[in-house]
Protein backbone atom coordinates (compact mmCIF):
# COMPACT_ATOMS: atom_id res chain seq x y z
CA UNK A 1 -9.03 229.21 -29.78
CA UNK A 2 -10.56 231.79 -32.27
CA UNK A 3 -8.40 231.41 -36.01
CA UNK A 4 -6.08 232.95 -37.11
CA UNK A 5 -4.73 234.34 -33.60
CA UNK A 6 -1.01 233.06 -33.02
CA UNK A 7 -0.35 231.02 -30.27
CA UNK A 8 1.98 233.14 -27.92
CA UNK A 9 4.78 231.13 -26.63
CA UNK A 10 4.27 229.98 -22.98
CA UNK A 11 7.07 231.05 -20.10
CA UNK A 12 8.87 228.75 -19.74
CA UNK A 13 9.57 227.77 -16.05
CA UNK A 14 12.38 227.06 -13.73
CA UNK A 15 13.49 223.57 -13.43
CA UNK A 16 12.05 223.66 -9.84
CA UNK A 17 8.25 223.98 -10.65
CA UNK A 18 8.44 222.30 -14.24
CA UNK A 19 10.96 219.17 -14.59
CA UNK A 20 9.90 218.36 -18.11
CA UNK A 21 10.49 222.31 -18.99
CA UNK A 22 14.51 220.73 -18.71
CA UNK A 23 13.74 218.77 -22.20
CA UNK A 24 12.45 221.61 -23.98
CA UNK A 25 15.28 223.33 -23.25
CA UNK A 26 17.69 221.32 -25.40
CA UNK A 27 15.03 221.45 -28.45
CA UNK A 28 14.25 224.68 -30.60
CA UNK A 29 11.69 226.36 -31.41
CA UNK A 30 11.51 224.84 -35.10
CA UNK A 31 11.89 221.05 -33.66
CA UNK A 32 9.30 221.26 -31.17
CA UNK A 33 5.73 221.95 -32.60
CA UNK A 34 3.49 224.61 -31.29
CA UNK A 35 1.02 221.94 -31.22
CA UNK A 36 2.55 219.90 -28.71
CA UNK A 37 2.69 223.01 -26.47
CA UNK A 38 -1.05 223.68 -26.82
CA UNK A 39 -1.63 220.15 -25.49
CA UNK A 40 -3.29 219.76 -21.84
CA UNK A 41 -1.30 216.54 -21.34
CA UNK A 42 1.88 218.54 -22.11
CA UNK A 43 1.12 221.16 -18.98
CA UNK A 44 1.87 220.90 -15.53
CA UNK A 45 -1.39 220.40 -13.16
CA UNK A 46 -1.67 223.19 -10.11
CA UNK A 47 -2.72 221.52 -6.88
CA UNK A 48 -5.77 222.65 -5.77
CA UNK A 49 -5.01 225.55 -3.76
CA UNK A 50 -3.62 227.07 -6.80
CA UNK A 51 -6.05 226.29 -9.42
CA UNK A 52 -8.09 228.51 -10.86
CA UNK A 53 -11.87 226.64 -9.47
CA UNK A 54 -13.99 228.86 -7.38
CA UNK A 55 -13.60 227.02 -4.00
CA UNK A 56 -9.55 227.74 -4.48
CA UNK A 57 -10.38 230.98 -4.65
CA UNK A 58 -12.16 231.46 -1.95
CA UNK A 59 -10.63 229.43 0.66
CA UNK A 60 -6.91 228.98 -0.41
CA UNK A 61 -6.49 232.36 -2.30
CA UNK A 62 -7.02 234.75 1.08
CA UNK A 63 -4.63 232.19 3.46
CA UNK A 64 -2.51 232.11 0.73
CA UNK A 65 -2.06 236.16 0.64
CA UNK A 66 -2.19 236.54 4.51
CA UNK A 67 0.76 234.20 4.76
CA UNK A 68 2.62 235.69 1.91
CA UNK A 69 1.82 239.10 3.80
CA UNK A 70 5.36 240.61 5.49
CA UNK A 71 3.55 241.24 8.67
CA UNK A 72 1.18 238.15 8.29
CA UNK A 73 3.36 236.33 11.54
CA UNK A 74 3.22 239.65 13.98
CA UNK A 75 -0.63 239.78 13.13
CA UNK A 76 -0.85 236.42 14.67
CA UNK A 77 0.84 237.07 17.29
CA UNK A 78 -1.08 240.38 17.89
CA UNK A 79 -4.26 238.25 18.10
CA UNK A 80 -3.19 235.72 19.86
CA UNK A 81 -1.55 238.20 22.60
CA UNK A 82 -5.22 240.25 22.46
CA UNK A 83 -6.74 236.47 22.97
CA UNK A 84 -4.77 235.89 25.95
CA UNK A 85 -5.20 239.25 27.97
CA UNK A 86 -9.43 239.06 27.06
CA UNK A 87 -9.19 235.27 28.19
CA UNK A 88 -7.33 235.92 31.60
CA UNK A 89 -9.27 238.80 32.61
CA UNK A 90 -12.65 237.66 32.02
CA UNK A 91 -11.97 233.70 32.89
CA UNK A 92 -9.35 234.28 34.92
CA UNK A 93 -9.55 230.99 36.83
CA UNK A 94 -10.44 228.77 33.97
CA UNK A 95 -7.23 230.37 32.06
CA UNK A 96 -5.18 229.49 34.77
CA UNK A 97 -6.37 225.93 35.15
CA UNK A 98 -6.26 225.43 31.85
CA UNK A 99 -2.66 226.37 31.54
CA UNK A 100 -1.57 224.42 34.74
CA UNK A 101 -3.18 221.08 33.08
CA UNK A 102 -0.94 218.00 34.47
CA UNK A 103 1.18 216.42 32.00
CA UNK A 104 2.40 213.01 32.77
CA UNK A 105 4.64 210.26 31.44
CA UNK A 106 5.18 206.98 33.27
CA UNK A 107 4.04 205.99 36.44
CA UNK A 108 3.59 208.06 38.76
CA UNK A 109 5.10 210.68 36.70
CA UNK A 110 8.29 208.70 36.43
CA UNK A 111 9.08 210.27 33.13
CA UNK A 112 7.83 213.23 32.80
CA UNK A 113 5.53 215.70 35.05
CA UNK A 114 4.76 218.86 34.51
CA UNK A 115 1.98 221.19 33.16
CA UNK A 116 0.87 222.18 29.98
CA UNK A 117 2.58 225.85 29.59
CA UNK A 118 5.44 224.26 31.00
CA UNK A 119 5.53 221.91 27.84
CA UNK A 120 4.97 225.09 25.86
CA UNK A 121 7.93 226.78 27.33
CA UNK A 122 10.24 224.20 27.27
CA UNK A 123 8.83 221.94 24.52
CA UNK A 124 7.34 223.84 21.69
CA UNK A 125 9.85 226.94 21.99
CA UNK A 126 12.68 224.70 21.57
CA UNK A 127 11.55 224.43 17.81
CA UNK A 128 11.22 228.93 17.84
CA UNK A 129 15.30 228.44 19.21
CA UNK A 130 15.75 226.38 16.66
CA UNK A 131 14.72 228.66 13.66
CA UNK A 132 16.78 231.27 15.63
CA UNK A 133 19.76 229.21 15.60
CA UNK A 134 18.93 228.75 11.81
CA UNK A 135 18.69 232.22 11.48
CA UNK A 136 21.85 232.98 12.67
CA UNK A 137 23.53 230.31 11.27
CA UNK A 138 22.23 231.73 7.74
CA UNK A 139 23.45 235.60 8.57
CA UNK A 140 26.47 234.37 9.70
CA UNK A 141 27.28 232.94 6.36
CA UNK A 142 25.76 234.72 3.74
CA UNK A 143 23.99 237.32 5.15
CA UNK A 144 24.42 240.71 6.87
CA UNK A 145 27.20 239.14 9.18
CA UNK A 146 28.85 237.00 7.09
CA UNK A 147 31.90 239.76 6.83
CA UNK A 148 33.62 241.84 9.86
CA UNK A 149 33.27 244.96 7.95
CA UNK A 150 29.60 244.34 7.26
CA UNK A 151 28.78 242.83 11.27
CA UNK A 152 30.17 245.89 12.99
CA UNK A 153 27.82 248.46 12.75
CA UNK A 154 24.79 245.85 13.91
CA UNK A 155 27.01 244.06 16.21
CA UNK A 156 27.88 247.47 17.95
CA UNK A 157 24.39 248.75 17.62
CA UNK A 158 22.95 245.12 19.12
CA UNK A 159 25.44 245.59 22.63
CA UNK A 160 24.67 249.05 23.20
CA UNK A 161 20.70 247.95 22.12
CA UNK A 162 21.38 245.28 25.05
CA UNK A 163 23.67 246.96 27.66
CA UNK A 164 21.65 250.30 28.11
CA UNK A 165 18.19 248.37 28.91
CA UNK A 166 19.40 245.92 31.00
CA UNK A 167 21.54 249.27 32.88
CA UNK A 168 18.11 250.95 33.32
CA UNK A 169 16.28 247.72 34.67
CA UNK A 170 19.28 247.42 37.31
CA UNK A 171 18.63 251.13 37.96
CA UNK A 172 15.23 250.77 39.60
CA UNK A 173 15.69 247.03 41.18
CA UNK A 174 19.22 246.69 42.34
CA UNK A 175 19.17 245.22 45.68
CA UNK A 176 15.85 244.43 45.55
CA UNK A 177 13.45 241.21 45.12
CA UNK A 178 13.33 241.65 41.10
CA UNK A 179 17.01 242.49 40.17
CA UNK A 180 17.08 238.94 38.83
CA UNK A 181 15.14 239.80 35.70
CA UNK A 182 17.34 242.66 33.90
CA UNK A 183 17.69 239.76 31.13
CA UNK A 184 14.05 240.49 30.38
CA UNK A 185 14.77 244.31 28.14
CA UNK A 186 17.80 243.26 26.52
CA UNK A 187 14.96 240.96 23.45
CA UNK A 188 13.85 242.32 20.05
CA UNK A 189 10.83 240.66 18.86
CA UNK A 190 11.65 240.12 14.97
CA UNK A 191 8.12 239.37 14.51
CA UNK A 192 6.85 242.47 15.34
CA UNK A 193 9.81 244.56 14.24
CA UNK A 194 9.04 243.76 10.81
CA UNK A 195 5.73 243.91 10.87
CA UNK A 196 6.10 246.94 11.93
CA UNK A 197 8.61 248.15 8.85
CA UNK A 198 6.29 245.83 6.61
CA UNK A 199 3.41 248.54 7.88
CA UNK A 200 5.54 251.69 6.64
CA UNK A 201 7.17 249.97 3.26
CA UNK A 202 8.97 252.46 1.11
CA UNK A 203 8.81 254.69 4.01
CA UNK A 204 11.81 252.86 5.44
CA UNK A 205 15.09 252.29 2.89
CA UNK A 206 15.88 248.88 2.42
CA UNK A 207 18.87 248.75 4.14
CA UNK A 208 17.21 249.47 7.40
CA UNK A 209 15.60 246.47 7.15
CA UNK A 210 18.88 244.81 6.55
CA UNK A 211 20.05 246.59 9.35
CA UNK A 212 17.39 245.99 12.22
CA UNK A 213 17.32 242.16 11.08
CA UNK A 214 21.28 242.19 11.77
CA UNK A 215 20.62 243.59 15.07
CA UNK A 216 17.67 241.09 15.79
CA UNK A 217 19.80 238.49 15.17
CA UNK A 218 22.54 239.47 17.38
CA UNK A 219 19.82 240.46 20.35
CA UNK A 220 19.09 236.83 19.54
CA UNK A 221 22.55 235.31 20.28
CA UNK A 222 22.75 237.58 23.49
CA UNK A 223 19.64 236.24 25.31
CA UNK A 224 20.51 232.37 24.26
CA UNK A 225 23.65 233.83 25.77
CA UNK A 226 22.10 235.11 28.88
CA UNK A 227 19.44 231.92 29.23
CA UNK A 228 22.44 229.93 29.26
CA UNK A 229 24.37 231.56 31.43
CA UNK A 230 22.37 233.57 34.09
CA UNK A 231 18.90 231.84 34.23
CA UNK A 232 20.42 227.91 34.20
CA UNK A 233 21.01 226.31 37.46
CA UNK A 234 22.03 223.17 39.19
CA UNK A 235 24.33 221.83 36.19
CA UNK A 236 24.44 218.38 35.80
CA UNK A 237 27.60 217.56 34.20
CA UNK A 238 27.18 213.98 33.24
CA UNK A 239 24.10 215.42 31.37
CA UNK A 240 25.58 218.30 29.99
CA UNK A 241 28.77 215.81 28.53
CA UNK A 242 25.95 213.28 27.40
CA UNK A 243 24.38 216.74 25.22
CA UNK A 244 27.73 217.82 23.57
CA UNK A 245 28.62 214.06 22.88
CA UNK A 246 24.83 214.17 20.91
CA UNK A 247 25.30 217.84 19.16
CA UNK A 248 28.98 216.27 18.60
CA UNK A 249 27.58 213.08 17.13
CA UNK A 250 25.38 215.16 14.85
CA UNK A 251 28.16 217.60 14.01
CA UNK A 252 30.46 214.31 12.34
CA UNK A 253 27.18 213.24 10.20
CA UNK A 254 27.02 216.52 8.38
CA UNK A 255 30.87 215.78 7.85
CA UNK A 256 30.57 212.47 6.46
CA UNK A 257 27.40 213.90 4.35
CA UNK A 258 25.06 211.52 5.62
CA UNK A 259 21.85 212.89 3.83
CA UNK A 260 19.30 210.39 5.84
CA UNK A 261 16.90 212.97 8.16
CA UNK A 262 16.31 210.25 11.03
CA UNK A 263 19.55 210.19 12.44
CA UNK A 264 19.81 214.02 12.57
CA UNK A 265 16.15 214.45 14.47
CA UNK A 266 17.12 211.20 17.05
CA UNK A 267 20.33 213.00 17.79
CA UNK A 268 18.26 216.21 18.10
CA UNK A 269 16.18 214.97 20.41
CA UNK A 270 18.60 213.27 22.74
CA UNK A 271 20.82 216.63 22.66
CA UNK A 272 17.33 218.72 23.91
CA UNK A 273 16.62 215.63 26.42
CA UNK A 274 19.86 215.89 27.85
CA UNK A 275 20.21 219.72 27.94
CA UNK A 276 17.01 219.77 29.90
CA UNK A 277 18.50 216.94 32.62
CA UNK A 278 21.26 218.99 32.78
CA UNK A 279 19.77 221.96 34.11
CA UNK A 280 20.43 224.30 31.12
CA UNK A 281 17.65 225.49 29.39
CA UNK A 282 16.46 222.79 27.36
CA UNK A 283 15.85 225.54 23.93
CA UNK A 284 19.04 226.26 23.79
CA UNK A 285 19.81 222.85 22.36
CA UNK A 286 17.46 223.65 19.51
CA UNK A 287 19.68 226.64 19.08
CA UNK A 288 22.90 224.39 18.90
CA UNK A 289 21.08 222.18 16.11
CA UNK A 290 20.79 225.12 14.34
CA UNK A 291 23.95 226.62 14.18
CA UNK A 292 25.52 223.19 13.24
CA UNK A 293 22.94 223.15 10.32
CA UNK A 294 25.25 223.03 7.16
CA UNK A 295 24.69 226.24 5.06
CA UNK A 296 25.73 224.41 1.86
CA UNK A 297 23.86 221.94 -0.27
CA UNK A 298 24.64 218.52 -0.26
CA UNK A 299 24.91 218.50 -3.87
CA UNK A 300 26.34 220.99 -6.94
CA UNK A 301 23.18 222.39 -8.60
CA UNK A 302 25.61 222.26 -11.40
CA UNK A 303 25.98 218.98 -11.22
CA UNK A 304 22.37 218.47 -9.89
CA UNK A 305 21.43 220.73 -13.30
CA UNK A 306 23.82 218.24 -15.41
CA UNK A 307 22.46 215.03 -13.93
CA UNK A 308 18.44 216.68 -14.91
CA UNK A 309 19.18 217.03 -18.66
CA UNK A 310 20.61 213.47 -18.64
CA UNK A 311 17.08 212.24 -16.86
CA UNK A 312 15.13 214.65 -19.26
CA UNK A 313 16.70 212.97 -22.29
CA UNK A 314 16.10 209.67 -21.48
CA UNK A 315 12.78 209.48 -20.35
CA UNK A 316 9.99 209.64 -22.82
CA UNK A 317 7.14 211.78 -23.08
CA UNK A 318 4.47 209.30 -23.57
CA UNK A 319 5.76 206.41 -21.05
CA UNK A 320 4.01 203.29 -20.94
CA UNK A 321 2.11 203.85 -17.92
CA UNK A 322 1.46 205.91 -15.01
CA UNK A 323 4.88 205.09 -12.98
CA UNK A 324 6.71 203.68 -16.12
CA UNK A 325 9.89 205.86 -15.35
CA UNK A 326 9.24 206.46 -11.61
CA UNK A 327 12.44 205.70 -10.03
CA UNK A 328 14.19 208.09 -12.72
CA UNK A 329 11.83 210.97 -11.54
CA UNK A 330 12.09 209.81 -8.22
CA UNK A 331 16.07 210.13 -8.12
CA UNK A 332 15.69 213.17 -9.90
CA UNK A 333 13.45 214.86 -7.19
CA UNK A 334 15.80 213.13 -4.26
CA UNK A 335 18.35 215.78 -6.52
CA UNK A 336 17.02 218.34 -6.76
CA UNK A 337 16.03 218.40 -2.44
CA UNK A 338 19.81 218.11 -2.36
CA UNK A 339 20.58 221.10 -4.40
CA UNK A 340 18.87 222.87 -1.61
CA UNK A 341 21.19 223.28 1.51
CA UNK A 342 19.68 221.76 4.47
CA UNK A 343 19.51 225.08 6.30
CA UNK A 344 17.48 226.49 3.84
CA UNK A 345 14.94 223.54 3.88
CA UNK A 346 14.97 223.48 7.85
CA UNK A 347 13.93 227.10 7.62
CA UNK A 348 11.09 226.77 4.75
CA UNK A 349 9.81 224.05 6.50
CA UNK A 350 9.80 225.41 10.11
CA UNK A 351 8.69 228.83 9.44
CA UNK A 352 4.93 228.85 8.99
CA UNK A 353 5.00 226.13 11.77
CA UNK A 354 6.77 228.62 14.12
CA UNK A 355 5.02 231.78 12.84
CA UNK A 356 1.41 230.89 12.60
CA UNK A 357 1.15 227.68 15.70
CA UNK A 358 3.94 227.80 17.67
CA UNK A 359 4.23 231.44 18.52
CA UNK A 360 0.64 232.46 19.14
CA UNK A 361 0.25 229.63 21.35
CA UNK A 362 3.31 230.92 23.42
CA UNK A 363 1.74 234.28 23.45
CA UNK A 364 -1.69 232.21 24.71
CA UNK A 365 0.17 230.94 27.33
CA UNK A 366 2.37 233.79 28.59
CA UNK A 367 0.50 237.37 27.57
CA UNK A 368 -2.15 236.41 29.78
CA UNK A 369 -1.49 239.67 32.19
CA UNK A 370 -4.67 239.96 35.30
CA UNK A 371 -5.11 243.84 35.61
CA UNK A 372 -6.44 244.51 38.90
CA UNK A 373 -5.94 246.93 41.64
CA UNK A 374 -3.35 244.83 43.22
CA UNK A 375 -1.19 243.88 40.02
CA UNK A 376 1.83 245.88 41.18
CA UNK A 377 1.25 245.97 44.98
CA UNK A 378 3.74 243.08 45.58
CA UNK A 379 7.80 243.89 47.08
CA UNK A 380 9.58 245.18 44.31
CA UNK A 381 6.96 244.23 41.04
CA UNK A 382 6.43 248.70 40.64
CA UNK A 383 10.21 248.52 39.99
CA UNK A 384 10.46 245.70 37.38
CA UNK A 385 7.26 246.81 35.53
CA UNK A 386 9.18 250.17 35.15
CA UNK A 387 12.56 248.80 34.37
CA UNK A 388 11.58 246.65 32.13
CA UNK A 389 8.75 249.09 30.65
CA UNK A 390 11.73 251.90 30.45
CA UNK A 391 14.45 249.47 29.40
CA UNK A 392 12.47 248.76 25.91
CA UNK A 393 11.40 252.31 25.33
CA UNK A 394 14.50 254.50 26.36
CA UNK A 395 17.39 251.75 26.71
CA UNK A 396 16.82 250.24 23.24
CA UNK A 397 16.17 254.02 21.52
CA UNK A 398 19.65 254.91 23.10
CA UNK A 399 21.38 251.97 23.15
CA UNK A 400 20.98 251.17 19.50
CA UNK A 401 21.98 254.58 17.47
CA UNK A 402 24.38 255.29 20.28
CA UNK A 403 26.30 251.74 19.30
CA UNK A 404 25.65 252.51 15.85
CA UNK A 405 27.40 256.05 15.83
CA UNK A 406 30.88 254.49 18.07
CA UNK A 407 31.06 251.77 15.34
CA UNK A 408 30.72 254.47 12.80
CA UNK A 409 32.90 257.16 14.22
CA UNK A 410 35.70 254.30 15.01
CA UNK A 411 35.84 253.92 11.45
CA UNK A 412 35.12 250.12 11.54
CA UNK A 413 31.86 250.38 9.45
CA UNK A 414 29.38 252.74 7.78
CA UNK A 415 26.17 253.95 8.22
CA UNK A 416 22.90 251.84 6.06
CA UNK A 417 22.79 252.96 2.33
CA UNK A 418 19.94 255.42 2.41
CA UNK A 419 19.65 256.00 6.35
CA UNK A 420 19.81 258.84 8.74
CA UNK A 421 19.79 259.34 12.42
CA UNK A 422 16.40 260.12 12.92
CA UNK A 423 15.66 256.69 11.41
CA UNK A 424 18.41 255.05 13.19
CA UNK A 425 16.31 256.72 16.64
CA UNK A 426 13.56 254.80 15.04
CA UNK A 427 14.59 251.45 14.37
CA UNK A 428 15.95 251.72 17.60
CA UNK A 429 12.31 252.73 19.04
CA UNK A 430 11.17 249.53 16.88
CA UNK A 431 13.50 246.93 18.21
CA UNK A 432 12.48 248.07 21.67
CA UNK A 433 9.57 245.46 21.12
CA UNK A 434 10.76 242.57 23.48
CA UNK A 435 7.71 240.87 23.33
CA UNK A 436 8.05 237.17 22.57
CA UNK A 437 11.79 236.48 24.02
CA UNK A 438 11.49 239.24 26.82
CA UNK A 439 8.24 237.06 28.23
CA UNK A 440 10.37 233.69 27.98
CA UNK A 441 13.36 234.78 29.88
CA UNK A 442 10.08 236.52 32.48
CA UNK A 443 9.14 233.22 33.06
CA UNK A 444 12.82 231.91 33.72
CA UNK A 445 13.09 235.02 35.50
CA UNK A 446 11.04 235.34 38.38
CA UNK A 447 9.54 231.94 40.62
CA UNK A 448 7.00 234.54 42.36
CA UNK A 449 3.88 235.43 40.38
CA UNK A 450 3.64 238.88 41.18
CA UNK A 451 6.94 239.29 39.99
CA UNK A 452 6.15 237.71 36.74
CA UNK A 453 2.75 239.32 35.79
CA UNK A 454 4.84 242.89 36.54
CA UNK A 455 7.49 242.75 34.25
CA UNK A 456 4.82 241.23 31.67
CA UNK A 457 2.73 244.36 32.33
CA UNK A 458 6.18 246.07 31.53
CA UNK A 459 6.68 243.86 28.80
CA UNK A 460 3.51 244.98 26.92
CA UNK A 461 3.40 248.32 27.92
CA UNK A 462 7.32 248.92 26.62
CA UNK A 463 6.79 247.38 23.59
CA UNK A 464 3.46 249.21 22.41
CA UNK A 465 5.01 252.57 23.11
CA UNK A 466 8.11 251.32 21.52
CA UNK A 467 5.92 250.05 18.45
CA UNK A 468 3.38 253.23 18.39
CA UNK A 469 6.89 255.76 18.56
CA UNK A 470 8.96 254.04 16.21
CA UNK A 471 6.12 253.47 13.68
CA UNK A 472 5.51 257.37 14.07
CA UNK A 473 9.28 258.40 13.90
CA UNK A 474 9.52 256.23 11.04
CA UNK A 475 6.68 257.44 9.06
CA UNK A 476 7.24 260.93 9.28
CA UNK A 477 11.16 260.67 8.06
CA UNK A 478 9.70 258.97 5.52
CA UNK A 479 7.18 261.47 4.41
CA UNK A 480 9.75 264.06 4.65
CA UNK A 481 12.50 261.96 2.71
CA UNK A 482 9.65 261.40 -0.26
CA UNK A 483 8.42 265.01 -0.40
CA UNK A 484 11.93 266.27 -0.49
């Protein structure tokens, strides 16, 4: 360091990236040397992704700003839908092989047999059910629902975003082979809905963004509502009992605060083993785990803060070796996790794992739509791609201001800080992007393939429109809001 240039003091940082930042904050200025704070030994070391070395740079620094990116998770998914439709149309035979792959377990198949999108479906998306039941579990209690007064306008806007879709698939397929599927409009894809607002930034006030995630998550709890309920069959009810005794089980260990993880996952995986014998859906035991989550943390970060300074102040700051005072860093950072409510560390942890793996291979697996002459030739499959194409474009950019402006004229709620109809019309054009929930329930749906790959066709036309319209709505309210 040239002389004579004072040091500058450093930031000092939160207890969560910098435990022995605790100690210095019990010790002035005056008492602490500005020598000691100039010392390497005396700073925390980034890991490597966040160091300052060239190779950081160049391979962590980009992944770490595409995942920090709002729209980062509906870019995947954009890809990995784009993937899909190349991959089917070109190979369409090896796609479809590769998909149908035999899984096995046991002899013969004694334990398991089935094929590999089917482990997708019902496997890998029960993790996706279980962020949503995180999700909801989260707005429920501190979020945009976690007051009547603040849930009406959403809730409202989130039936009539569900009702009027699902009226206009009925509309061209009652009677006919595909009335089964008017489930399939009633989805928001939250993915792409906020990539979408993440696209348009201060073009959109913030409490749209409030307001369309509200309505998400209710569209959420309606289609676990209507997988339960209209696309389960057969019930088991020894199986079903066996599932609630599990989710029951795991509901009396968050009581008793037992804070070991193992018994939560084994109970989490018996209640998803069960729900699948039982003939319900087997995701919508991931959504169950979720919403039994506890919301609080285990521990008082008042306390957790009280019992740092104690640590802090007895450990030294030259120990005698590496590990010297392990276990009193060790029980400090078994703390601090605690201070954390599990719901929140469920979420951090399953998010990238959901956004970036889990979802673009469900999009591999399902967007891969076969155009062809013949794609809606089959009884009935003209009808569903048009009822579900409709249902996402008109029924959700109806449905949703229309609830919105009952709620509002009732006098049970208000309308978002900042908003006006046109932008209601185009959050509601936004949130008619079904994609990733509309082609799960597609696949519960419909047992006939032609059936299928027609309300997928529906599916992706509905929600580009819907994306292309409500991006365009959006941005021009905008631009006139700003210039105003």
């Amino acid at each position: 360091m040239p002389p004579g240039r004072p040091l500058r003091p450093r930031r000092r940082m939160p207890f969560v990236n910098s435990p022995e930042s605790l100690s210095r904050r019990c010790i002035s200025r005056t008492e602490y040397p500005a020598q000691v704070e100039s010392d390497p030994e005396d700073r925390i070391i980034p890991s490597w992704s966040r160091s300052p070395r060239a190779s950081a740079r160049l391979v962590a620094g980009p992944i770490r700003s595409f995942m920090a990116w709002e729209a980062a998770g509906g870019a995947a998914l954009l890809l990995a839908t784009i993937v899909a439709l190349v991959w089917a149309n070109v190979d369409t035979s090896g796609y479809e092989a590769f998909w149908s792959t035999p899984i096995t377990l046991g002899a013969d198949g004694s334990v398991l047999d089935t094929d590999l999108a089917k482990v997708v479906n019902d496997g890998l998306m029960t993790l996706f059910f279980l962020l949503i039941g995180l999700e909801v579990k989260r707005e429920l209690a501190v979020g945009e629902l976690s007051t009547p007064k603040a849930a009406a306008v959403p809730f409202a806007a989130a039936l009539g975003g569900m009702l009027l879709p699902a009226a206009i698939y009925l509309a061209f397929t009652a009677g006919g082979a595909a009335q089964d599927g008017w489930g399939i409009p009633m989805a928001t894809d939250v993915a792409f809905a906020l990539a979408v607002l993440a696209a348009l930034r201060s073009r959109v006030p913030p409490a749209l963004w409030a307001f369309l995630l509200g309505v998400a998550v209710i569209d959420d709890i309606g289609a676990i509502i209507v997988i339960a309920i209209a696309y389960s069959s057969g019930i088991q009810a020894a199986w079903l009992a066996a599932a609630i005794v599990a989710l029951v089980a795991f509901w009396v260990l968050t009581r008793l605060h037992v804070q070991a993880r193992v018994p939560y996952v084994a109970l989490g995986i018996l209640a998803w083993a069960f729900t699948a014998a039982s003939g319900v859906h087997a995701t919508i035991a991931g959504v169950a785990v979720g919403l039994l989550t506890p919301a609080v943390p285990l521990q008082r970060p008042a306390a957790v803060s009280a019992e740092a300074h104690r640590v802090a102040d007895e450990t030294s700051d030259a120990p005698a070796g590496p590990d010297a005072e392990s276990e009193s860093w060790m029980h400090l950072a078994e703390l601090s996790r605690q201070a954390v409510s599990p719901l929140t560390r469920a979420v951090h942890a399953l998010h990238p794992w959901t956004s970036f793996v889990i979802l673009p291979i469900f999009a591999l697996a399902n967007a891969g739509i076969v155009f062809g002459a013949g794609a809606l030739s089959a009884d009935g499959a003209v009808g569903a791609a048009l009822g579900v194409g409709l249902g996402l474009l008109i029924g959700k950019a109806v449905g949703i201001p229309l609830g919105a402006w009952m709620a509002i004229r009732m006098g049970v709620g208000r309308m978002p800080s900042g908003a006006r109809w046109g932008q209601m019309l185009g959050i509601g054009l936004v949130a008619g992007i079904g994609f990733t929930v509309s082609l799960f329930i597609t696949d519960l749906a419909f047992d006939d393939p032609s059936l299928a790959d027609a309300a997928r066709i529906g599916v992706l036309a509905g929600s580009v429109l819907a994306a292309v319209a409500g991006a365009l709505v959006l941005w021009l309210l905008g631009r006139r809001s700003r210039s105003a």
